[in-house]
PDB file of N, CA and C in Angstrom:
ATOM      1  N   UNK A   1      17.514 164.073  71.229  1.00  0.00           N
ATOM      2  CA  UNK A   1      18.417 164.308  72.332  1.00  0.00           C
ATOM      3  C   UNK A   1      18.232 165.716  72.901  1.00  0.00           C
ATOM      4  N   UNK A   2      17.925 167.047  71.543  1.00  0.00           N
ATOM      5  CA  UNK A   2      17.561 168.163  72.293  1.00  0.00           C
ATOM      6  C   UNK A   2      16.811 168.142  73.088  1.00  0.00           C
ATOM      7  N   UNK A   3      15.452 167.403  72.611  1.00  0.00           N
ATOM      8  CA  UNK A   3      14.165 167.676  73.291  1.00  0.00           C
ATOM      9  C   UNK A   3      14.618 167.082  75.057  1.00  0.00           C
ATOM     10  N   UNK A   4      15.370 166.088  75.144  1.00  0.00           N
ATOM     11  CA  UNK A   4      15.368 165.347  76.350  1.00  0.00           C
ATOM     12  C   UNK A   4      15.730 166.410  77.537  1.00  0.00           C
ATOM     13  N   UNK A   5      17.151 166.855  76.721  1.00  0.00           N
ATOM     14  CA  UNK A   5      17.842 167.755  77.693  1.00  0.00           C
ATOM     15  C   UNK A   5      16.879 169.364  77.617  1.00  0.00           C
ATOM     16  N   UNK A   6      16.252 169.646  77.421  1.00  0.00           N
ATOM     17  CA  UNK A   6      15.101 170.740  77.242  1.00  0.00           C
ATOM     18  C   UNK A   6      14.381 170.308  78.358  1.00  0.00           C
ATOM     19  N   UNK A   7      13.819 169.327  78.139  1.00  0.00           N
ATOM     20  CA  UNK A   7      12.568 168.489  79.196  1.00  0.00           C
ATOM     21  C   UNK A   7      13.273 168.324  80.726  1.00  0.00           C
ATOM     22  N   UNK A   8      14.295 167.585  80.427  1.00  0.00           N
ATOM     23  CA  UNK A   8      14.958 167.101  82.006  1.00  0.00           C
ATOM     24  C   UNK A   8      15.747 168.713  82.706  1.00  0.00           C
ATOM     25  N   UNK A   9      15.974 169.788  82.240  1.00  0.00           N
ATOM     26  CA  UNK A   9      15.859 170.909  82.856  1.00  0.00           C
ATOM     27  C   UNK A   9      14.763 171.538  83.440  1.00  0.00           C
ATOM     28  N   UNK A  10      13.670 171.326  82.855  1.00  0.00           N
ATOM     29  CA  UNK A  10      12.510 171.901  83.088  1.00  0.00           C
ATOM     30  C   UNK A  10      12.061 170.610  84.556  1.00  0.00           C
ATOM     31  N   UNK A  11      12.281 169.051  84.318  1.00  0.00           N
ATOM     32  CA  UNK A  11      12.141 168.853  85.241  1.00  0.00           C
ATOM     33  C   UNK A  11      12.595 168.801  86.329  1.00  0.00           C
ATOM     34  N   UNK A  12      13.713 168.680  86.244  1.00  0.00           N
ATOM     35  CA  UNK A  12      14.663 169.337  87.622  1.00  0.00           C
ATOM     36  C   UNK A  12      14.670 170.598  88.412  1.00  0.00           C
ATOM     37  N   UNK A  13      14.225 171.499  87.513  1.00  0.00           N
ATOM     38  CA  UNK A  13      13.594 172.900  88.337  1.00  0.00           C
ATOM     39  C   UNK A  13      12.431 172.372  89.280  1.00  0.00           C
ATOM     40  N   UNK A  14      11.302 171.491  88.424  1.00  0.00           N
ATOM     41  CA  UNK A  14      10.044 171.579  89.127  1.00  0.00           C
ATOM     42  C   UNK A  14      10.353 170.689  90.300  1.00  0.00           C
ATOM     43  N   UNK A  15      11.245 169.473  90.243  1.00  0.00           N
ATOM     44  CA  UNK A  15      11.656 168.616  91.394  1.00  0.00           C
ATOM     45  C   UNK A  15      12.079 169.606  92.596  1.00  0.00           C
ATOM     46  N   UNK A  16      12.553 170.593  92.542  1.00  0.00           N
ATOM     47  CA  UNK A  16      13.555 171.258  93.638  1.00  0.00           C
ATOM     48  C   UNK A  16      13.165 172.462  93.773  1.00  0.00           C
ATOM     49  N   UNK A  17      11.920 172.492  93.040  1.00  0.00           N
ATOM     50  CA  UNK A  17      10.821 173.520  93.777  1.00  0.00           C
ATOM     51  C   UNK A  17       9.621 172.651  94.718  1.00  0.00           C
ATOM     52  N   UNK A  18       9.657 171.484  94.232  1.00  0.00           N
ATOM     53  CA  UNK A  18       8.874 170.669  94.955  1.00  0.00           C
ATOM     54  C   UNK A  18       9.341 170.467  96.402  1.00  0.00           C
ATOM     55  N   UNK A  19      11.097 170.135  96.228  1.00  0.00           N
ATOM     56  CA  UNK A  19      11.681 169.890  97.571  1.00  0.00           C
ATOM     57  C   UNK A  19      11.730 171.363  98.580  1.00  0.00           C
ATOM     58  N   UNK A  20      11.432 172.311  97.765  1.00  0.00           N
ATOM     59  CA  UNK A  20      11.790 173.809  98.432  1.00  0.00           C
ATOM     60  C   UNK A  20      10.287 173.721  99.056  1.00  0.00           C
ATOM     61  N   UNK A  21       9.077 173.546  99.015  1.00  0.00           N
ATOM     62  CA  UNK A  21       7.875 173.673  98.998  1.00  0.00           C
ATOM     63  C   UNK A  21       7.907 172.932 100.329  1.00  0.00           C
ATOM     64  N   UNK A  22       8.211 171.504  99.686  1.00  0.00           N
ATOM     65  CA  UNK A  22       8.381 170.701 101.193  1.00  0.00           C
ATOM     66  C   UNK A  22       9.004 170.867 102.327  1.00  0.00           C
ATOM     67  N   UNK A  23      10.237 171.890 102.375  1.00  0.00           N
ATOM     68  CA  UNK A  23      11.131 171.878 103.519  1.00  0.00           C
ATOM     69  C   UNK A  23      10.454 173.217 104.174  1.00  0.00           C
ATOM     70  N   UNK A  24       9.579 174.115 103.284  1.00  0.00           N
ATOM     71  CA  UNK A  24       9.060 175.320 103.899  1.00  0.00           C
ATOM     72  C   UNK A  24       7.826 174.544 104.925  1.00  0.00           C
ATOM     73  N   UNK A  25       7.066 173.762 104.199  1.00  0.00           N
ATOM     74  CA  UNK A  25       6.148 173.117 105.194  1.00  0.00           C
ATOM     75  C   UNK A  25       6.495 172.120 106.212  1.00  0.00           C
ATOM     76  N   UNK A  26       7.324 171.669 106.374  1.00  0.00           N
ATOM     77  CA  UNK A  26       8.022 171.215 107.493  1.00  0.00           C
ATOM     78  C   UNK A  26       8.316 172.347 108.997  1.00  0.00           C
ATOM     79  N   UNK A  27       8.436 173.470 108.037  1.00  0.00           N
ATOM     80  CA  UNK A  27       9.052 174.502 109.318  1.00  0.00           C
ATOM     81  C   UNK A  27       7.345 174.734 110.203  1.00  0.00           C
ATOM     82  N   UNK A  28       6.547 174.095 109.377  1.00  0.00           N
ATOM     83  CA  UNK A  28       4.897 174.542 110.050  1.00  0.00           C
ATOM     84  C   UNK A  28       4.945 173.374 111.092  1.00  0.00           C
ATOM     85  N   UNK A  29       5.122 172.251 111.070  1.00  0.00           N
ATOM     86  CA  UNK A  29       5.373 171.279 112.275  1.00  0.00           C
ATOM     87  C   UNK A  29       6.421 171.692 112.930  1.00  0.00           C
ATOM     88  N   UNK A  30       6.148 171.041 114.678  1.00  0.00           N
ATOM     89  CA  UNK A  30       7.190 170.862 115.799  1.00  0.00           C
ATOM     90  C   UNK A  30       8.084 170.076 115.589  1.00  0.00           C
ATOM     91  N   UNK A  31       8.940 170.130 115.725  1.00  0.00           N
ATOM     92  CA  UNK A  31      10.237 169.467 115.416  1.00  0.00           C
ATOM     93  C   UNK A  31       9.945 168.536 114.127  1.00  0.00           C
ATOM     94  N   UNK A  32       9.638 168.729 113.007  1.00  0.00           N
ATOM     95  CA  UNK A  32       9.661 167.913 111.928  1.00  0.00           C
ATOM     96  C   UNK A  32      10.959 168.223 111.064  1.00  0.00           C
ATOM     97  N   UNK A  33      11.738 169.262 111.520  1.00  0.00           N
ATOM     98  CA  UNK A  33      12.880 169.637 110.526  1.00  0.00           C
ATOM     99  C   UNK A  33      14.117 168.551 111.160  1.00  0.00           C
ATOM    100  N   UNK A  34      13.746 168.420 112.412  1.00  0.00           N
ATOM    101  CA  UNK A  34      14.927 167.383 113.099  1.00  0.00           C
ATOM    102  C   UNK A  34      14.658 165.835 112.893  1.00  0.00           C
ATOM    103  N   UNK A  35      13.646 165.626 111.699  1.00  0.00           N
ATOM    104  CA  UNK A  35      13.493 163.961 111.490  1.00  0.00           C
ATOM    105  C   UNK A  35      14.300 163.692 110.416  1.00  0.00           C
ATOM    106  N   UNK A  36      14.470 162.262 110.087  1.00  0.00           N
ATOM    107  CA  UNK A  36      15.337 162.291 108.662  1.00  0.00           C
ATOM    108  C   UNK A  36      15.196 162.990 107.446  1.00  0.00           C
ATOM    109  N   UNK A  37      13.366 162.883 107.023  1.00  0.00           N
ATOM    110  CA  UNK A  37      13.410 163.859 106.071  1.00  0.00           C
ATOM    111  C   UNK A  37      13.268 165.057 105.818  1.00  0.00           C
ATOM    112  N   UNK A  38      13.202 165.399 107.259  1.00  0.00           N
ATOM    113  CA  UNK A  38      13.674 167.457 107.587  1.00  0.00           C
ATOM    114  C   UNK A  38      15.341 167.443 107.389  1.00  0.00           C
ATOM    115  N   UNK A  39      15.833 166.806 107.755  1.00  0.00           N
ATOM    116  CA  UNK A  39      17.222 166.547 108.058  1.00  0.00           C
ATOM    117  C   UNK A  39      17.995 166.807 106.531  1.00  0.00           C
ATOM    118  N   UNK A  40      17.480 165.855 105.822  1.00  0.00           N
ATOM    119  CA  UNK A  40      18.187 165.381 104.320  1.00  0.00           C
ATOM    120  C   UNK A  40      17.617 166.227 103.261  1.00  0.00           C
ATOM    121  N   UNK A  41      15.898 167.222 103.295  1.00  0.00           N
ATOM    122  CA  UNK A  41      15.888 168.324 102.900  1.00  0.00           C
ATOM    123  C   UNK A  41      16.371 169.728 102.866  1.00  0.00           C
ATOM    124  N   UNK A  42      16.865 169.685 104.804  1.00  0.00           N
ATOM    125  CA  UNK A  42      17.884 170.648 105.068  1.00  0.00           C
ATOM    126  C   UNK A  42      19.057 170.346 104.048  1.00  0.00           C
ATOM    127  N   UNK A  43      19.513 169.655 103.902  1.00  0.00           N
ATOM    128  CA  UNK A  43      20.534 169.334 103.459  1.00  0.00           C
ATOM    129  C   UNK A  43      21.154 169.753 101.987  1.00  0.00           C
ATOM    130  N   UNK A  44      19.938 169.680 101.364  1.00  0.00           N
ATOM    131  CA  UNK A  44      19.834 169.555  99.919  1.00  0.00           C
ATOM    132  C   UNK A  44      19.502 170.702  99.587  1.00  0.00           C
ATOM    133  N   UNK A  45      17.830 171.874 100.144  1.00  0.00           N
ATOM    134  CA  UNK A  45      17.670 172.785 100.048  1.00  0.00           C
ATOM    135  C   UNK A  45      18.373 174.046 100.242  1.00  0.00           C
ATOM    136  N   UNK A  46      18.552 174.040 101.707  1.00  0.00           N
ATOM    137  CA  UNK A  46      19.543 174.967 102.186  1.00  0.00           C
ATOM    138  C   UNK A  46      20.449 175.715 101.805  1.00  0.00           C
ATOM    139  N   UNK A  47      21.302 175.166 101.393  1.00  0.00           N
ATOM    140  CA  UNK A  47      22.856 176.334 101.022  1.00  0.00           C
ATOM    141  C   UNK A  47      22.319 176.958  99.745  1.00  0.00           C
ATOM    142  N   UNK A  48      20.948 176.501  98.978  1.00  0.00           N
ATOM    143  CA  UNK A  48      20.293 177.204  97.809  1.00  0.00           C
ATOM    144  C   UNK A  48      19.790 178.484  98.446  1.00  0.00           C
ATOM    145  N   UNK A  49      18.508 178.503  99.753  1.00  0.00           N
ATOM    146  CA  UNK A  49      17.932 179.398 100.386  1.00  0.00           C
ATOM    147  C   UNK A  49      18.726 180.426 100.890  1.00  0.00           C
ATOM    148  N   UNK A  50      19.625 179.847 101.282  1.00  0.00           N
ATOM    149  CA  UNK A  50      20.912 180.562 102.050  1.00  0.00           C
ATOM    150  C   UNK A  50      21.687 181.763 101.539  1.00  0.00           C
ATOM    151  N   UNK A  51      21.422 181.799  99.847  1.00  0.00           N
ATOM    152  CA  UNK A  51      22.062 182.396  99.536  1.00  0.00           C
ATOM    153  C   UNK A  51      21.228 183.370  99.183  1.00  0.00           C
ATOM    154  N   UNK A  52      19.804 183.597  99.007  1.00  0.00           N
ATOM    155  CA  UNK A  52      18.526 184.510  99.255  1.00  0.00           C
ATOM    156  C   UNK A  52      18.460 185.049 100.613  1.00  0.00           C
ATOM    157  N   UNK A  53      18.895 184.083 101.416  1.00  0.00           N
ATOM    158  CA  UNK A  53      18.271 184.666 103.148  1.00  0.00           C
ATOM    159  C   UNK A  53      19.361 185.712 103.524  1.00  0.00           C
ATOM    160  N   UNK A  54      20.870 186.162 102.368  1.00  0.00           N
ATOM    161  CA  UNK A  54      21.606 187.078 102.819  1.00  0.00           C
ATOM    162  C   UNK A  54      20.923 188.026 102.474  1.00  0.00           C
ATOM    163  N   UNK A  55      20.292 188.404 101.692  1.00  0.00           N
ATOM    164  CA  UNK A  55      19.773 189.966 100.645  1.00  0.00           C
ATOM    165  C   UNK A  55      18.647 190.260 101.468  1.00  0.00           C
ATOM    166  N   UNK A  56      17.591 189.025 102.063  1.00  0.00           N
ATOM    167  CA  UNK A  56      16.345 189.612 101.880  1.00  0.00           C
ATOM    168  C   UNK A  56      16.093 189.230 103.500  1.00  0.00           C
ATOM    169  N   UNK A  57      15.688 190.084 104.364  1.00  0.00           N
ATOM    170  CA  UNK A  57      15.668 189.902 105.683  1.00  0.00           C
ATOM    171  C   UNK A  57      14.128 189.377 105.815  1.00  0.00           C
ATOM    172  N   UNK A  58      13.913 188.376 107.046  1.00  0.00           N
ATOM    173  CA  UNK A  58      12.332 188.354 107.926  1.00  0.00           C
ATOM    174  C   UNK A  58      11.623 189.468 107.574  1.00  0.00           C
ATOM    175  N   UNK A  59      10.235 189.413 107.298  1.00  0.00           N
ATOM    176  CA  UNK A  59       9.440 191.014 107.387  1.00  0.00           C
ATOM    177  C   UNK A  59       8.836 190.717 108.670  1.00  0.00           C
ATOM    178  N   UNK A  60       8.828 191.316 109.535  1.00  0.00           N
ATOM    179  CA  UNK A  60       8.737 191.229 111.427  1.00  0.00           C
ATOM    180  C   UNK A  60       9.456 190.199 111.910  1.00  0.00           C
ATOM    181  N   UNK A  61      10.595 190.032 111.511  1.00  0.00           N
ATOM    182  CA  UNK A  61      11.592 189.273 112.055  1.00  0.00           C
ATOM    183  C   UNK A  61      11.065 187.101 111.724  1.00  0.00           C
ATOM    184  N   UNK A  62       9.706 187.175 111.365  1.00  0.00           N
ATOM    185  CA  UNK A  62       8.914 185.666 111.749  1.00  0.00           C
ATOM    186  C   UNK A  62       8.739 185.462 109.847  1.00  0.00           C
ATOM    187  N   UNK A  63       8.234 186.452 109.112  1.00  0.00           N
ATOM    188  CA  UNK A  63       8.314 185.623 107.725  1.00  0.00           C
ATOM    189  C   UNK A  63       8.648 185.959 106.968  1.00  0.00           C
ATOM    190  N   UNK A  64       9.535 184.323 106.292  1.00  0.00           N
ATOM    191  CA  UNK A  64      10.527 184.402 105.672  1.00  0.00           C
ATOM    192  C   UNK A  64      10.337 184.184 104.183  1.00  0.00           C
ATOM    193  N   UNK A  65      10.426 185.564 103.170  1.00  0.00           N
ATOM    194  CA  UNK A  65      10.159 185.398 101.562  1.00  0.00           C
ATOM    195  C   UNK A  65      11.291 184.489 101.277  1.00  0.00           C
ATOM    196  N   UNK A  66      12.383 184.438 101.989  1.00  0.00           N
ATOM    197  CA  UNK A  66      13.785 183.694 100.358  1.00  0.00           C
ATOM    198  C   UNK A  66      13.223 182.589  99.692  1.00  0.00           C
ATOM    199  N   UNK A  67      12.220 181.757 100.095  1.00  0.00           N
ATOM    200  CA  UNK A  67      12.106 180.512  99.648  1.00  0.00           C
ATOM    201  C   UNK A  67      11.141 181.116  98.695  1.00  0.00           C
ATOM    202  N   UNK A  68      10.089 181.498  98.426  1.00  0.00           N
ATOM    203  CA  UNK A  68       9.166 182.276  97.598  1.00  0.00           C
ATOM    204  C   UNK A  68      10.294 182.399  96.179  1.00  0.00           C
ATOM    205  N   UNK A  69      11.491 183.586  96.270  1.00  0.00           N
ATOM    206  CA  UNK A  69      12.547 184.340  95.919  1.00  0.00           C
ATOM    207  C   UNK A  69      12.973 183.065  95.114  1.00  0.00           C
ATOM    208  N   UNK A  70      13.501 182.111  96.038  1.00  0.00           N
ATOM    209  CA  UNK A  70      14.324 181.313  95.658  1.00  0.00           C
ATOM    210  C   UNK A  70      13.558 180.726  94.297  1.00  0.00           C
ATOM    211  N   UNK A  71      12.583 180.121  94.823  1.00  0.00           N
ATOM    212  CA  UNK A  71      11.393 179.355  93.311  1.00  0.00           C
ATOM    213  C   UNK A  71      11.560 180.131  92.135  1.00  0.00           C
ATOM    214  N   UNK A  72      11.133 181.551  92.511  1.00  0.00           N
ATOM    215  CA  UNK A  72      11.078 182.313  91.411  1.00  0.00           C
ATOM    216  C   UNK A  72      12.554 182.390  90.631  1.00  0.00           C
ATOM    217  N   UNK A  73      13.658 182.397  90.968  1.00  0.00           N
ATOM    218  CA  UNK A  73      14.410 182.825  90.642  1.00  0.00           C
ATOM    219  C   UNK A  73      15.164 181.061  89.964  1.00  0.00           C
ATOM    220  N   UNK A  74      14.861 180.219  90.455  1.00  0.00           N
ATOM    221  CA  UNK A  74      14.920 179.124  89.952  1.00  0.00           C
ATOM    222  C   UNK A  74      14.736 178.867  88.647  1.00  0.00           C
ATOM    223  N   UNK A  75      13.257 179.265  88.797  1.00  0.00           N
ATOM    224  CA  UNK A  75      12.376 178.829  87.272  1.00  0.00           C
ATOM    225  C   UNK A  75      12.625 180.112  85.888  1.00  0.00           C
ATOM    226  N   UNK A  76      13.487 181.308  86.765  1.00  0.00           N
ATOM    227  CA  UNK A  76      14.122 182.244  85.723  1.00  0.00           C
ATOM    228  C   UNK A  76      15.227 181.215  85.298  1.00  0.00           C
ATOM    229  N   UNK A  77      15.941 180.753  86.004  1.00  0.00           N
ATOM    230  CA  UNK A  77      17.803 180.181  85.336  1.00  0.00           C
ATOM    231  C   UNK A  77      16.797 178.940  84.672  1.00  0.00           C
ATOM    232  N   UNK A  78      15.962 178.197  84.548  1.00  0.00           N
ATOM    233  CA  UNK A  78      15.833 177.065  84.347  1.00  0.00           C
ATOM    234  C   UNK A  78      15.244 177.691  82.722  1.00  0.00           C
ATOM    235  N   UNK A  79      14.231 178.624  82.909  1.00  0.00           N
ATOM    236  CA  UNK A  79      13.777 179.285  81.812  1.00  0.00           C
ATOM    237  C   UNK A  79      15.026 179.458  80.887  1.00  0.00           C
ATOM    238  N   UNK A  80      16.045 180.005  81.427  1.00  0.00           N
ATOM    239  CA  UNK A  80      17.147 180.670  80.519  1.00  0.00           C
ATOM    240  C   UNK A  80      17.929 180.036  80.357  1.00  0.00           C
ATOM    241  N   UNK A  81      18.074 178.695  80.847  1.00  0.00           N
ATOM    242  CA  UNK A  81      19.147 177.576  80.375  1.00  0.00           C
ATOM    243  C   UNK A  81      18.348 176.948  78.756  1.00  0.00           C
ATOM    244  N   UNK A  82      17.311 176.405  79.101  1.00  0.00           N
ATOM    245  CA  UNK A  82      16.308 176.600  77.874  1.00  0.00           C
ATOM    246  C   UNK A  82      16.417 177.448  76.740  1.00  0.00           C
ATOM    247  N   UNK A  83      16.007 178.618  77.142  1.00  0.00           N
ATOM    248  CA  UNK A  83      16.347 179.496  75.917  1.00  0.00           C
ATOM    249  C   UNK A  83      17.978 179.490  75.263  1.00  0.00           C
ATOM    250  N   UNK A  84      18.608 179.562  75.644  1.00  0.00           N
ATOM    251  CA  UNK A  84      20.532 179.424  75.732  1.00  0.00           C
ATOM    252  C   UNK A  84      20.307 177.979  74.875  1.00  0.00           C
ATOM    253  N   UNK A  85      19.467 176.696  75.331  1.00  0.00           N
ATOM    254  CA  UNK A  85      20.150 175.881  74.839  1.00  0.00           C
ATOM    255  C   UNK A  85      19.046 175.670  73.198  1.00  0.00           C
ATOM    256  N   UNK A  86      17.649 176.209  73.267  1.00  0.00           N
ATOM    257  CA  UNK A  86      16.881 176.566  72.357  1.00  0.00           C
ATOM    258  C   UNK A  86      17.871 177.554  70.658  1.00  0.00           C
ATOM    259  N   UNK A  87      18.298 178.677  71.540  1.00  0.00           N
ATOM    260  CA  UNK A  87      19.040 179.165  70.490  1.00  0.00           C
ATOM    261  C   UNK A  87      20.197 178.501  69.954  1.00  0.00           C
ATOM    262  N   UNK A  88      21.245 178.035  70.445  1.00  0.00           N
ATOM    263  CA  UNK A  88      21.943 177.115  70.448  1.00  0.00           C
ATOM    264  C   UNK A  88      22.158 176.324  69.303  1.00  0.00           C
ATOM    265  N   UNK A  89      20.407 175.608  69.492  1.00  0.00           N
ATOM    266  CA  UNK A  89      20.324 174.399  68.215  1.00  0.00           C
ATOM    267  C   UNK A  89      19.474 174.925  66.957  1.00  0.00           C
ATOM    268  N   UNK A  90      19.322 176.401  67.487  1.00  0.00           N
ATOM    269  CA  UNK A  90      18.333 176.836  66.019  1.00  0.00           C
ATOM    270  C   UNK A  90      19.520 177.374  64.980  1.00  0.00           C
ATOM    271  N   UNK A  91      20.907 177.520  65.939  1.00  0.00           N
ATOM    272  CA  UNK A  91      22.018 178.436  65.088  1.00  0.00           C
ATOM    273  C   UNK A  91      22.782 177.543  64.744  1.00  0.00           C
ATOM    274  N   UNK A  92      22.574 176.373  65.144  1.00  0.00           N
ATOM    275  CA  UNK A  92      24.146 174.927  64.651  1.00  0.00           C
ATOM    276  C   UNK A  92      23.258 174.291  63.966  1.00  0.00           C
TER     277      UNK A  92
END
């Protein structure tokens, strides 16, 4: 049961770095963010990015690190939910 919940953290980071990956390449097409699945990635991604795009401004106003930020900082909490739940079961 540890191992599962170990594994299914680790994959849920990589899923929603996958979806972060995808909604950044969407912004490279013309209107592809206004189709359903620009739409329902906005949706999902967003209020995550959102909360990077306050701290870290455009560098020449056109590109945007938070999503970069965001991954990284993802795969830190996902790392450290792991470790948290690693120590956890080495001490019970």
């Amino acid at each position: 049961m540890e191992l599962f919940i170990y594994g299914f953290i680790g994959t849920v980071a990589n899923v929603y770095s996958y979806l972060i990956i995808g909604y950044v390449l969407l912004s490279w097409f013309p209107n592809a963010r206004e189709s359903f699945v620009g739409q329902l990635l906005g949706r999902v991604v967003e209020p995550y990015i959102s909360i990077f795009r306050r701290f870290i401004p455009p560098i020449g106003g056109v590109l945007d690190l938070s999503p970069i930020v965001s991954i990284f900082a993802l795969k830190f909490i996902a790392l450290g939910l792991q470790s948290v739940l690693e120590f956890l079961l080495l001490r019970g």
